[in-house]
Protein backbone atom coordinates (compact mmCIF):
# COMPACT_ATOMS: atom_id res chain seq x y z
CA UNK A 1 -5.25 -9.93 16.72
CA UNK A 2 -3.72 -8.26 19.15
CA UNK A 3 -2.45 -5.72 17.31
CA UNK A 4 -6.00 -4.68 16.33
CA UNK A 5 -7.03 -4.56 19.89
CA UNK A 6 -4.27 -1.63 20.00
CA UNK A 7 -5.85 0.04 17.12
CA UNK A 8 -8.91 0.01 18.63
CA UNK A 9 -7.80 1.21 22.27
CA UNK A 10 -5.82 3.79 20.78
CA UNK A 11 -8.54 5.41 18.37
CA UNK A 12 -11.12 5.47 21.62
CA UNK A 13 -8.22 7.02 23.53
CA UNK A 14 -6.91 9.25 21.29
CA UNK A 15 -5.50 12.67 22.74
CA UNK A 16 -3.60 15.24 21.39
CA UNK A 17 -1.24 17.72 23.58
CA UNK A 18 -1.69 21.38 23.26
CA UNK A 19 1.93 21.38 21.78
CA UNK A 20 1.44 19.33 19.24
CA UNK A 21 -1.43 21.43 18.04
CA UNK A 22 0.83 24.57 17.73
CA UNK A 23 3.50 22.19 16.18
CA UNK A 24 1.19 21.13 13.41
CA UNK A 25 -0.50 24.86 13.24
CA UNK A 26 3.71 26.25 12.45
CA UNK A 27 4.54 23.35 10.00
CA UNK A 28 1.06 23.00 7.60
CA UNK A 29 -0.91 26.29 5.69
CA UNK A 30 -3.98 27.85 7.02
CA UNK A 31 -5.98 25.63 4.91
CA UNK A 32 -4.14 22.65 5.57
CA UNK A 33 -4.29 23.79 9.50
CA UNK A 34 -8.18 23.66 8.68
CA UNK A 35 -8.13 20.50 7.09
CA UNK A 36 -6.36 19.14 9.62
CA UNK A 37 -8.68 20.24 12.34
CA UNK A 38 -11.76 19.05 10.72
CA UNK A 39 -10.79 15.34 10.47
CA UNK A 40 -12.12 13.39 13.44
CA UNK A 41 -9.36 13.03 16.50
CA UNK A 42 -8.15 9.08 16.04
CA UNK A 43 -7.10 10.85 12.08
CA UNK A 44 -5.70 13.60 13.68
CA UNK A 45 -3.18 11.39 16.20
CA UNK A 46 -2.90 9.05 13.47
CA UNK A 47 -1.57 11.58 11.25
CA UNK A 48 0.71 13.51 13.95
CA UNK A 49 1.95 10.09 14.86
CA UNK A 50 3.22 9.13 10.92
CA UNK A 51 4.31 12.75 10.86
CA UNK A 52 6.62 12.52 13.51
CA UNK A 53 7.91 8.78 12.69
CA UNK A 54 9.55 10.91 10.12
């Protein structure tokens, strides 16, 4: 349960550092850069944060 407090807390809060934008922009193609960008902001830290678990 409280695990999907976390979830929830961390998809309202989501935030995304300048740095990791131009991180993502070097690594992905333009279209995948666009992609990226057009997926709502919880998706986008959600995917940065399985990216970098890497």
């Amino acid at each position: 349960m409280f695990y999907r407090f976390y979830q929830f807390c961390s998809a309202v809060h989501a935030r995304i550092d300048p740095k990791e934008y131009q991180w993502v922009k070097k690594i992905l193609t333009k279209k995948e850069y666009q992609l990226f960008l057009q997926q709502p902001l919880p998706d986008q830290r959600h995917a940065l944060d399985v990216a970098l678990e890497i």
